[in-house]
N, C-alpha and C. Protein backbone atom coordinates (compact mmCIF):
# COMPACT_ATOMS: atom_id res chain seq x y z
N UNK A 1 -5.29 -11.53 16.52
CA UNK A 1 -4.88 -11.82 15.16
C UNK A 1 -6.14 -11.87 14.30
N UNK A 2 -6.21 -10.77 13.05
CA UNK A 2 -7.48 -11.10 12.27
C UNK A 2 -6.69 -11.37 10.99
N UNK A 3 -7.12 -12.46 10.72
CA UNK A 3 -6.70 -13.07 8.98
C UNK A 3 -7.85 -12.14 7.74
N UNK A 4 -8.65 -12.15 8.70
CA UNK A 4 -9.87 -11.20 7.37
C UNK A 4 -9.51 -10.47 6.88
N UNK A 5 -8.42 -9.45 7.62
CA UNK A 5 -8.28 -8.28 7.21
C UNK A 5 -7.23 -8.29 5.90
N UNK A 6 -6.80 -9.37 5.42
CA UNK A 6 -6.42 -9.43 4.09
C UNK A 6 -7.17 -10.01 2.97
N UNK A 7 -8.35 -10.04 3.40
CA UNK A 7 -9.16 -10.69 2.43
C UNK A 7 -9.98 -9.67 1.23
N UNK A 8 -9.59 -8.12 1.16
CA UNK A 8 -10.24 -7.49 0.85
C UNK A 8 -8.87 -6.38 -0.03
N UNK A 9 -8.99 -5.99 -0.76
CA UNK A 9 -7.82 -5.00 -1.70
C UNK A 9 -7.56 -3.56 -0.18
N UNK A 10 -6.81 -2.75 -0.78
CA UNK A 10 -5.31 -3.30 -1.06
C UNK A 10 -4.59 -4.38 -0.10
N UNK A 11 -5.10 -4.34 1.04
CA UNK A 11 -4.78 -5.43 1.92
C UNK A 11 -4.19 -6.56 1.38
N UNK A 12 -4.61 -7.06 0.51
CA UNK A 12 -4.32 -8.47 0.03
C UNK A 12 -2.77 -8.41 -0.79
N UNK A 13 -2.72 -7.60 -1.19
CA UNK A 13 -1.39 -7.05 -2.07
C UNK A 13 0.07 -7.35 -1.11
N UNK A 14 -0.41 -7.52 0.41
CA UNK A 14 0.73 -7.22 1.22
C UNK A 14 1.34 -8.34 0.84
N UNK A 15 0.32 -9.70 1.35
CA UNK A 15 0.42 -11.19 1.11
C UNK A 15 1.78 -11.77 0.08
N UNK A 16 0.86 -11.04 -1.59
CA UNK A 16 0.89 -10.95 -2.71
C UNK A 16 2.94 -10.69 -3.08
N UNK A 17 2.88 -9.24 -2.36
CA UNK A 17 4.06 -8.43 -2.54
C UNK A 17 5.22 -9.51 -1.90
N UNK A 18 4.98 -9.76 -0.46
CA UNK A 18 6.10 -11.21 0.09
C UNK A 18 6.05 -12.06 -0.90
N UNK A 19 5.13 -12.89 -1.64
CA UNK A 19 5.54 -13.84 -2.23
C UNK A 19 6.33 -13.83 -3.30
N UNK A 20 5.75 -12.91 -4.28
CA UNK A 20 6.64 -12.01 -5.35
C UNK A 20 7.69 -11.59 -4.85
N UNK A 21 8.13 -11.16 -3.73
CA UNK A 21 9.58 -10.68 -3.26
C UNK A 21 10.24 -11.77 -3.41
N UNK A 22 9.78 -13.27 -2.37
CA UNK A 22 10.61 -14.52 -2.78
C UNK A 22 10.97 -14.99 -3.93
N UNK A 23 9.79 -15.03 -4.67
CA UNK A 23 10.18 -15.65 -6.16
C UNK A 23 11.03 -14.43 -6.91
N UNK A 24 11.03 -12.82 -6.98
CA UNK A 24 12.33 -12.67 -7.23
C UNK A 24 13.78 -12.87 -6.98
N UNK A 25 14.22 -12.98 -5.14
CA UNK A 25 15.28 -13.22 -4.87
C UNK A 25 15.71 -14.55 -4.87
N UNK A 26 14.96 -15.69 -5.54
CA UNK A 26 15.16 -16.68 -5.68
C UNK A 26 15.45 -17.16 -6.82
N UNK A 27 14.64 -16.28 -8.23
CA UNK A 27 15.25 -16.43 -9.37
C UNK A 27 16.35 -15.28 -9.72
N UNK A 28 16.99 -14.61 -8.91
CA UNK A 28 18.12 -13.70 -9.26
C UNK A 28 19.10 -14.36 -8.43
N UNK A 29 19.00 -14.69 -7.12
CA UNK A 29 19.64 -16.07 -6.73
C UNK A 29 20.26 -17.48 -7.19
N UNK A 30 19.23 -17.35 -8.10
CA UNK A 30 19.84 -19.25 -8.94
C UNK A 30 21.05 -18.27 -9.81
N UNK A 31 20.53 -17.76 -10.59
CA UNK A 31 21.55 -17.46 -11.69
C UNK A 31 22.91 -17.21 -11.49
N UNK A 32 23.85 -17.84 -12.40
CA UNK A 32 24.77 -18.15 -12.05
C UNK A 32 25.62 -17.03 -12.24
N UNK A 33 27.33 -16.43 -11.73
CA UNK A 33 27.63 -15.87 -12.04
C UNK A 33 27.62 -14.17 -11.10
N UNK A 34 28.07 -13.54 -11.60
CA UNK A 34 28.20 -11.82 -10.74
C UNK A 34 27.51 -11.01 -11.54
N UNK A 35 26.95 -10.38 -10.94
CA UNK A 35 26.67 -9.31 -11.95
C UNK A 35 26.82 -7.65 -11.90
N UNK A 36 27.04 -6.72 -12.38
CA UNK A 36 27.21 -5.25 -11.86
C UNK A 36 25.90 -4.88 -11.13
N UNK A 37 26.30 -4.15 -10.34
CA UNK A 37 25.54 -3.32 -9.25
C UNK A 37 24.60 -4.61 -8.36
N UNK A 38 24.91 -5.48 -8.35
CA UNK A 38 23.92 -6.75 -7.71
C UNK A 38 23.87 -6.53 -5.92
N UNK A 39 25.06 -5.54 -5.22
CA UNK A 39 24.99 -5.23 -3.96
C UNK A 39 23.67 -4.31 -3.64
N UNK A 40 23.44 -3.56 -5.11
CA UNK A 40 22.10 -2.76 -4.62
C UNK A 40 21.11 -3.46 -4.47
N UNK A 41 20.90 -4.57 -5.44
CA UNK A 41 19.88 -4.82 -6.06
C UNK A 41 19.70 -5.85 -4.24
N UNK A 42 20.53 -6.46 -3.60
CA UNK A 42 20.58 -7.77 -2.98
C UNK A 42 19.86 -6.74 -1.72
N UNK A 43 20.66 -5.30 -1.62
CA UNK A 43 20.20 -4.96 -0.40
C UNK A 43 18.71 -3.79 -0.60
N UNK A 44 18.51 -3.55 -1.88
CA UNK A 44 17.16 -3.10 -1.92
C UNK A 44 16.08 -4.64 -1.41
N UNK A 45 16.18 -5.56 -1.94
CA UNK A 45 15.59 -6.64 -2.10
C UNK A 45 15.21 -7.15 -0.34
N UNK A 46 16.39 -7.67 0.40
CA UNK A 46 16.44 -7.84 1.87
C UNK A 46 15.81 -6.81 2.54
N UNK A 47 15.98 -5.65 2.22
CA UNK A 47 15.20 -4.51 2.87
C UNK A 47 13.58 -4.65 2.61
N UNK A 48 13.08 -4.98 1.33
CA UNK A 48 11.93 -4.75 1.09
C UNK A 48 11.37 -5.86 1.82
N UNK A 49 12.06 -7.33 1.90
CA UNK A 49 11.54 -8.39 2.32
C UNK A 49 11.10 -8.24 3.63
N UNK A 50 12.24 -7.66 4.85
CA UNK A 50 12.04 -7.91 5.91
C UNK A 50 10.91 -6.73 6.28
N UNK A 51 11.09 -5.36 5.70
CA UNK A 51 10.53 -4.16 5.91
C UNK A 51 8.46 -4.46 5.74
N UNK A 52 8.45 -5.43 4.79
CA UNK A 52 7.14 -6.13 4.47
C UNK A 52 6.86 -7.14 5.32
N UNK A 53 7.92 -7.65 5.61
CA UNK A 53 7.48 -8.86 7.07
C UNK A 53 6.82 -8.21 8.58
N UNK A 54 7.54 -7.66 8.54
CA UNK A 54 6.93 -6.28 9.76
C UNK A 54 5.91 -5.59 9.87
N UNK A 55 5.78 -5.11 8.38
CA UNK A 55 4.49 -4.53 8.47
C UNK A 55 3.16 -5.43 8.38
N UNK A 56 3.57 -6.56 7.75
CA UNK A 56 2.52 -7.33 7.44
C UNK A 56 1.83 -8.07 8.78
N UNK A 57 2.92 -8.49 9.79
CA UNK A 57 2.82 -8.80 11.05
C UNK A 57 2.42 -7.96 11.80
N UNK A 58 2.97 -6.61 11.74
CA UNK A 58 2.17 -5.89 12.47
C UNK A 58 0.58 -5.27 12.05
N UNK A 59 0.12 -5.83 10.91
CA UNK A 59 -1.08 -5.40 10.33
C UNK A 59 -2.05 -7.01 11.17
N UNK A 60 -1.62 -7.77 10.73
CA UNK A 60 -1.90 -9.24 11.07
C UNK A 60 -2.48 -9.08 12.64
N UNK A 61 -1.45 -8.79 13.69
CA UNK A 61 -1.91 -8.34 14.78
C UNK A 61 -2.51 -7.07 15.14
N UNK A 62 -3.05 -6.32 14.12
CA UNK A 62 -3.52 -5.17 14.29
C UNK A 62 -3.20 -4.45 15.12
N UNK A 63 -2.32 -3.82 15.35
CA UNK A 63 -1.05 -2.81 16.09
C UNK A 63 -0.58 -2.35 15.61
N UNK A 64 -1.25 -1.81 13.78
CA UNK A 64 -0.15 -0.76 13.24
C UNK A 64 0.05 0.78 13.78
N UNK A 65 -0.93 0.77 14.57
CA UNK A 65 -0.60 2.23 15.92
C UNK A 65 0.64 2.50 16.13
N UNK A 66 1.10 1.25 15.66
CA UNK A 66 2.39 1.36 16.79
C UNK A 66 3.95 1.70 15.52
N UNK A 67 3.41 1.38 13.94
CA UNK A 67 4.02 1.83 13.15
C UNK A 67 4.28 3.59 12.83
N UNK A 68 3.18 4.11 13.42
CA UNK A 68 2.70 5.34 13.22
C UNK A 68 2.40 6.19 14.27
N UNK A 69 2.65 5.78 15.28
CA UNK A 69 3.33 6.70 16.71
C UNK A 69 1.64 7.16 17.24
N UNK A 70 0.90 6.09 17.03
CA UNK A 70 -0.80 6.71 18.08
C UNK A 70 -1.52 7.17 17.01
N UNK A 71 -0.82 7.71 15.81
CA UNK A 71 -1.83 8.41 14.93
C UNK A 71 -2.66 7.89 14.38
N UNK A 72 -3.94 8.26 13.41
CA UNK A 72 -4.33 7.56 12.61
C UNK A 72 -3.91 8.06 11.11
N UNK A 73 -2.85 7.65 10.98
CA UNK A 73 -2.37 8.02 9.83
C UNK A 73 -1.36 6.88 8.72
N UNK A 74 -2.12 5.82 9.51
CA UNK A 74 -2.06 4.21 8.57
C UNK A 74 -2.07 4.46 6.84
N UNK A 75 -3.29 5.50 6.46
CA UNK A 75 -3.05 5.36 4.99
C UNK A 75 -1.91 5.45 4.50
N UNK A 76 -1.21 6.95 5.38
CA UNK A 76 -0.67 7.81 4.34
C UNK A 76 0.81 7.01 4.33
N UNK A 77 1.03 6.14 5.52
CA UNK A 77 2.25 5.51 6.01
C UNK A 77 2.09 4.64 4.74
N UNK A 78 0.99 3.83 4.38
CA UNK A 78 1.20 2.93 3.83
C UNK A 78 1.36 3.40 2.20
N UNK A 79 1.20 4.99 1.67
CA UNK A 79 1.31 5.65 0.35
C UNK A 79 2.47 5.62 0.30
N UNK A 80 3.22 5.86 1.58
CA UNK A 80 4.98 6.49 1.67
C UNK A 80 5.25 5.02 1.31
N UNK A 81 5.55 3.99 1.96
CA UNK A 81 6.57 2.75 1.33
C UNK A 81 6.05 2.51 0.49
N UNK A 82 4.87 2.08 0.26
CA UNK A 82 4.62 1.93 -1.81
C UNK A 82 5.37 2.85 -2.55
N UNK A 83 4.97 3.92 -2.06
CA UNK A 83 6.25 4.81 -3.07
C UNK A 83 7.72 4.61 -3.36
N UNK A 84 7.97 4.30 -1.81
CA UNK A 84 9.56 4.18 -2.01
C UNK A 84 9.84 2.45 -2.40
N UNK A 85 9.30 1.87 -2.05
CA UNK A 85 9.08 0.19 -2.76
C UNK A 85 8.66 0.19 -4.37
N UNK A 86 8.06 1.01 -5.01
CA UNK A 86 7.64 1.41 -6.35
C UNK A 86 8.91 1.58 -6.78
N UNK A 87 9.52 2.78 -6.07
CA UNK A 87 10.76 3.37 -6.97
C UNK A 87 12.27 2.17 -6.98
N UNK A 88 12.23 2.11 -5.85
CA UNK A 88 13.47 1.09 -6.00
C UNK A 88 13.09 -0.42 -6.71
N UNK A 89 11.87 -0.71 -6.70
CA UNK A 89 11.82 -2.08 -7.66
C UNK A 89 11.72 -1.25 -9.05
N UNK A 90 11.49 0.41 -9.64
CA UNK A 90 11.75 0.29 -10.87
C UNK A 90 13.16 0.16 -11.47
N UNK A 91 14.30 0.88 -10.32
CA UNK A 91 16.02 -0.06 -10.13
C UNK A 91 15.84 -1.29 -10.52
N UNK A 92 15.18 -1.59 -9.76
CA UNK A 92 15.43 -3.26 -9.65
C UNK A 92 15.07 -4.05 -11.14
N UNK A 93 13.86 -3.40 -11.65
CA UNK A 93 13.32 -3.75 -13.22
C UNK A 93 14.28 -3.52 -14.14
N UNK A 94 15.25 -2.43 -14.06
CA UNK A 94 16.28 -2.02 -15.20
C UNK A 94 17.42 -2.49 -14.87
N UNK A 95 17.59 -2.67 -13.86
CA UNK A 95 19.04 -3.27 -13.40
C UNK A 95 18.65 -5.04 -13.62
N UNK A 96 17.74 -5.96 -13.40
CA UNK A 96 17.59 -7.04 -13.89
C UNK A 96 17.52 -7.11 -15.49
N UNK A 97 17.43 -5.78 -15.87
CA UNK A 97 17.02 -6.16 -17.76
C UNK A 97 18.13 -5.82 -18.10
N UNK A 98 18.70 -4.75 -18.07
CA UNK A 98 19.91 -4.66 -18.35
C UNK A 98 20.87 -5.99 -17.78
N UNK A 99 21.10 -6.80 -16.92
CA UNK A 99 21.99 -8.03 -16.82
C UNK A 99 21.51 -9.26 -17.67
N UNK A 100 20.28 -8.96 -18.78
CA UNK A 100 20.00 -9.92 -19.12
C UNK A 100 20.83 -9.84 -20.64
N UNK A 101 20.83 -8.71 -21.03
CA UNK A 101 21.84 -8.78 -22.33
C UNK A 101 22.73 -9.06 -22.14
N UNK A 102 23.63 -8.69 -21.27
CA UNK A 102 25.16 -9.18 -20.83
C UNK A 102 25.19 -10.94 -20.81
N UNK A 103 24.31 -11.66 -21.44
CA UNK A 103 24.75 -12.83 -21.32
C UNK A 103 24.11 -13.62 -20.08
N UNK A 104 23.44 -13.27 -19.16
CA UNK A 104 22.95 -14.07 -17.89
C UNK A 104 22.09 -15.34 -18.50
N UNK A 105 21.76 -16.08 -17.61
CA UNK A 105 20.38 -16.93 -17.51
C UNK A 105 19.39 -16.14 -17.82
N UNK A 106 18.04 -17.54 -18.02
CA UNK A 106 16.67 -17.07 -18.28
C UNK A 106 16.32 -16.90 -16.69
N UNK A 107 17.04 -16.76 -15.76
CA UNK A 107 16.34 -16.30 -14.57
C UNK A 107 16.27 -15.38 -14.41
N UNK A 108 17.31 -14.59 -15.02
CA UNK A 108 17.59 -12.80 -14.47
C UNK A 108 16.41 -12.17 -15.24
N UNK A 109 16.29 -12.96 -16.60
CA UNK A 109 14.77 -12.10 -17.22
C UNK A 109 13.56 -12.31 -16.54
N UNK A 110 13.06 -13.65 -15.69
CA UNK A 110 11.99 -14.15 -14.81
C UNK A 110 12.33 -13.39 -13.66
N UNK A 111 13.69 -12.94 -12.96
CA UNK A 111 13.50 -11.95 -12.02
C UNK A 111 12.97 -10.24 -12.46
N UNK A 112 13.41 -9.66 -13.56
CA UNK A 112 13.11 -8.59 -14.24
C UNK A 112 11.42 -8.44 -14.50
N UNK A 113 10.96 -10.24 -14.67
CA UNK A 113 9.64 -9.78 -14.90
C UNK A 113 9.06 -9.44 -13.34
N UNK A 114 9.18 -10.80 -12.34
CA UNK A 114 8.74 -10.24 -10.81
C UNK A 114 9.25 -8.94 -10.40
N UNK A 115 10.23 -8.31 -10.62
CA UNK A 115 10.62 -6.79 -10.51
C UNK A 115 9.27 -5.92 -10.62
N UNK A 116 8.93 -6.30 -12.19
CA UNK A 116 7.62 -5.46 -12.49
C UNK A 116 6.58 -5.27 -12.25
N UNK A 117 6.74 -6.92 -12.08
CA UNK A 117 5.35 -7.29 -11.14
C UNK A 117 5.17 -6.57 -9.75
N UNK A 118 6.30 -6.26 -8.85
CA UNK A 118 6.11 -5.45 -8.02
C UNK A 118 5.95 -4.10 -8.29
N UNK A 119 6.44 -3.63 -9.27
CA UNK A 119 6.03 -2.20 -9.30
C UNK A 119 4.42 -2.23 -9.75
N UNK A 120 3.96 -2.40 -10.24
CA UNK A 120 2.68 -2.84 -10.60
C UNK A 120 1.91 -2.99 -9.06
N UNK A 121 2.25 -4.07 -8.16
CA UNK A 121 1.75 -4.25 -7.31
C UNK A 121 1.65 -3.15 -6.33
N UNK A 122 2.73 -2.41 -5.83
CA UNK A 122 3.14 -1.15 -4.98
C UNK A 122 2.37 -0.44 -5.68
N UNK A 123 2.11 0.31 -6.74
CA UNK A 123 1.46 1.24 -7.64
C UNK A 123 0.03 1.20 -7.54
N UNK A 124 -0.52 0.12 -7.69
CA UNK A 124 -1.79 0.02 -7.31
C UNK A 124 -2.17 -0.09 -5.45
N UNK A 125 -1.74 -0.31 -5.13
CA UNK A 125 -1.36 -0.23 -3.08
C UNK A 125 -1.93 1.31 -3.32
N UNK A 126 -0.38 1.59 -3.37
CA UNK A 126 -0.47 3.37 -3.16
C UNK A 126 -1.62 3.48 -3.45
N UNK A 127 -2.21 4.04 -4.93
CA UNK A 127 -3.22 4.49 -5.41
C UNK A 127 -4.17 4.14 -4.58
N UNK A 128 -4.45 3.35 -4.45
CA UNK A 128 -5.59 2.66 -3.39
C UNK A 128 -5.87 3.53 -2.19
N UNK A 129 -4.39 3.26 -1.40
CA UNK A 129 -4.30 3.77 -0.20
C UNK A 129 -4.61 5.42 -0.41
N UNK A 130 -4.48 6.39 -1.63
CA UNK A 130 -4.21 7.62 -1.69
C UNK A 130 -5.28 7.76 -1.68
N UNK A 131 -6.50 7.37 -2.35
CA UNK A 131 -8.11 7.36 -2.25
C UNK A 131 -8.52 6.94 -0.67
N UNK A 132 -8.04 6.20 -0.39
CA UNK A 132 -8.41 5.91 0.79
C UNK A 132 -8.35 7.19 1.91
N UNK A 133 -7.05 7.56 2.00
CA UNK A 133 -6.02 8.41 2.75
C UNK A 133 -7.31 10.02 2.27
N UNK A 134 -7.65 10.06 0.81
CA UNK A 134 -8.00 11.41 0.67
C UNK A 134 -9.65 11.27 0.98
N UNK A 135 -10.18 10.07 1.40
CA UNK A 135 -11.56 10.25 1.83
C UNK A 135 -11.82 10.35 3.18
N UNK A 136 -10.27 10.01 4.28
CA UNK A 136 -10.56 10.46 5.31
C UNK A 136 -10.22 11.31 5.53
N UNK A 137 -9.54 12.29 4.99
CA UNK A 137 -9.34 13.51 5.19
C UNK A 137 -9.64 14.76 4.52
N UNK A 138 -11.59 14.47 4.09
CA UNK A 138 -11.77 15.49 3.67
C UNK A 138 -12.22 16.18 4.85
N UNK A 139 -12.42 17.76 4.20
CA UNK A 139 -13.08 18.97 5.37
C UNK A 139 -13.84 19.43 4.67
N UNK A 140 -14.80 19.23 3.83
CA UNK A 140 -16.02 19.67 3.36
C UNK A 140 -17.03 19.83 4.20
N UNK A 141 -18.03 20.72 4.60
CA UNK A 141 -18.93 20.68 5.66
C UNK A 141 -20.11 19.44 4.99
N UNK A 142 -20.65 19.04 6.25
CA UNK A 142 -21.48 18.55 6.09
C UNK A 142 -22.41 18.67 5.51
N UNK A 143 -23.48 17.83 4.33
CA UNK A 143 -24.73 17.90 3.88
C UNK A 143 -25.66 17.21 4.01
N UNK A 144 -26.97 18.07 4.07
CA UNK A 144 -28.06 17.31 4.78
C UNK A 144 -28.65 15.93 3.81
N UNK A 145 -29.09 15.16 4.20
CA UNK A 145 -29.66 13.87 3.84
C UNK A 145 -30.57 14.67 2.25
N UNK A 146 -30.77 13.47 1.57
CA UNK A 146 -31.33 14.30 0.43
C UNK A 146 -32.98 13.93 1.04
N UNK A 147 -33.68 15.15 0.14
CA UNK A 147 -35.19 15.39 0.53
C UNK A 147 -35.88 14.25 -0.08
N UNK A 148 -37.14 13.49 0.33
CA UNK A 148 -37.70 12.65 0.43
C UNK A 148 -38.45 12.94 -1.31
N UNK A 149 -38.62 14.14 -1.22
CA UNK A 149 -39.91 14.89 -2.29
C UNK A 149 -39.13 15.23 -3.66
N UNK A 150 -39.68 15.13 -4.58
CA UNK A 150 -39.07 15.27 -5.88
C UNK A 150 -38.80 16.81 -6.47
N UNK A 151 -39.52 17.57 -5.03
CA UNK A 151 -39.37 19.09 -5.56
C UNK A 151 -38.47 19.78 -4.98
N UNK A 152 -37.81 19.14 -4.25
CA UNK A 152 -36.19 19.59 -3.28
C UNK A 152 -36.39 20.37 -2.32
N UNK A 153 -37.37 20.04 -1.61
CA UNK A 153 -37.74 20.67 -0.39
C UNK A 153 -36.64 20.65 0.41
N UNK A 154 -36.63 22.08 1.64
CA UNK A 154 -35.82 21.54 2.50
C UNK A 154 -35.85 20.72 3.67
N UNK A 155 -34.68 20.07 4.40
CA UNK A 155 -35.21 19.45 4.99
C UNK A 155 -35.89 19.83 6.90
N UNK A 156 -37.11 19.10 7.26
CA UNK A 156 -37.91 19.39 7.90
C UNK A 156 -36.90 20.06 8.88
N UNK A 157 -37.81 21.16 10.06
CA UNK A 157 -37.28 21.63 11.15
C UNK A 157 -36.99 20.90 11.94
N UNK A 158 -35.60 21.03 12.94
CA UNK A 158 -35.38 20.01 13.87
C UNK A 158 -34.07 19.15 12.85
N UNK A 159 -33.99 19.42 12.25
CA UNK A 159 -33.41 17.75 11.16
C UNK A 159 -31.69 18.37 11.67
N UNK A 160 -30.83 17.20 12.06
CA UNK A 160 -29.74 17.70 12.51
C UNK A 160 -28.88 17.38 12.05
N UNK A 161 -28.27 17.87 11.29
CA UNK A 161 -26.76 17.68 10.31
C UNK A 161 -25.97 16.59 10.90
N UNK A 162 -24.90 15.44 10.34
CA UNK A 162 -24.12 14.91 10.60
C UNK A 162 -22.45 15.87 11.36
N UNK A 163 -22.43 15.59 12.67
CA UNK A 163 -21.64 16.64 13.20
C UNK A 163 -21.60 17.96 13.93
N UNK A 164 -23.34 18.29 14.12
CA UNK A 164 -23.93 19.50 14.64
C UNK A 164 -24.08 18.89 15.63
N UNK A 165 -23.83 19.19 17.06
CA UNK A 165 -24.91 19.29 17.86
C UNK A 165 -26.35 20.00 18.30
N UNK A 166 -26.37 20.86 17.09
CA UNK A 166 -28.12 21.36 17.20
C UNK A 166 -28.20 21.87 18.54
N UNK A 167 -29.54 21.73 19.51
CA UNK A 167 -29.79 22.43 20.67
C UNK A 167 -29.49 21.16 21.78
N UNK A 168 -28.13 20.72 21.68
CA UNK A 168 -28.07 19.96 23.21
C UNK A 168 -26.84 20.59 23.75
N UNK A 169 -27.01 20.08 24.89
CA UNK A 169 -26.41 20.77 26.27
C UNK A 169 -24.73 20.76 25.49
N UNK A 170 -23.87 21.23 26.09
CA UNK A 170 -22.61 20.70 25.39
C UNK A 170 -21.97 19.74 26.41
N UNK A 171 -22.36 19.36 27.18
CA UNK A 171 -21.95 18.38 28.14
C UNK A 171 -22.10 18.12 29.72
N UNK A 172 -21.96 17.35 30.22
CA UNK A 172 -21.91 17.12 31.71
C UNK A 172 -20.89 16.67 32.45
């Protein structure tokens, strides 16, 4: 179990995103009354909660290998549900604002704002993660260290690129 590993962006957002999930389904919860389409909104919401409990646990124990079948392809997993967590809390933002004219409580507007707050939160994740995701997967060849000398010499003979093996054996 490493706790560190949320101590640093986007990481920390995961934390962030559970708590904000509670305090929405808790202020769309109090409010009194039915509202249209509230089966989406209840089961986008439960989905995101538990779907974030999982991952967060499985980040917590560092075994997200195991979200992503051996690969190392943690970023891009984690671009895909921000995305789809982005899109359905922007549902969730219009479908809480829209129940607030109809007459609701001041909760459904305090849930409409945590709505946003998650899209906001997922949005910046992604982005994060997409920088992240596109610096490990560049294929640019390698370049040599910059020259010591102000006249851009090249660099000395022998000098061995990041990723060359140069003149060694190729193995034993």
């Amino acid at each position: 179990m490493n706790v560190y590993r949320f101590f640093g962006l986007p990481n920390a957002f995961k934390i962030v995103e559970i708590l904000v999930m509670i305090l929405l389904m808790m202020t769309v919860g109090l409010s009194p009354g039915t509202h249209k389409g509230a089966w989406f909104f209840w089961l986008n919401a439960v989905f995101q909660l538990l779907s974030m409990a999982v991952i967060t646990v499985t980040f917590l124990m560092e075994s997200e290998n195991s979200l992503t079948c051996g690969r190392d392809a943690w970023p891009l997993f984690e671009c895909s549900y921000s995305a789809l967590f982005f899109l359905f809390n922007i549902i969730n933002t219009f479908m809480c604002s829209s129940w607030v004219g109809s007459g609701a409580s001041s909760s459904i507007a305090a849930g409409a704002f945590f709505s946003f707050i998650l899209v906001l939160l997922y949005a910046l994740g992604a982005a994060m993660m997409f920088r992240v995701w596109t610096g490990f997967s560049t294929t640019s060849p390698p370049q040599a260290a910059p020259s010591s000398t102000a006249t851009g010499a090249t660099p000395a003979p022998g000098t061995v690129l990041p990723g060359d093996p140069g003149m060694m054996h190729p193995g034993v």
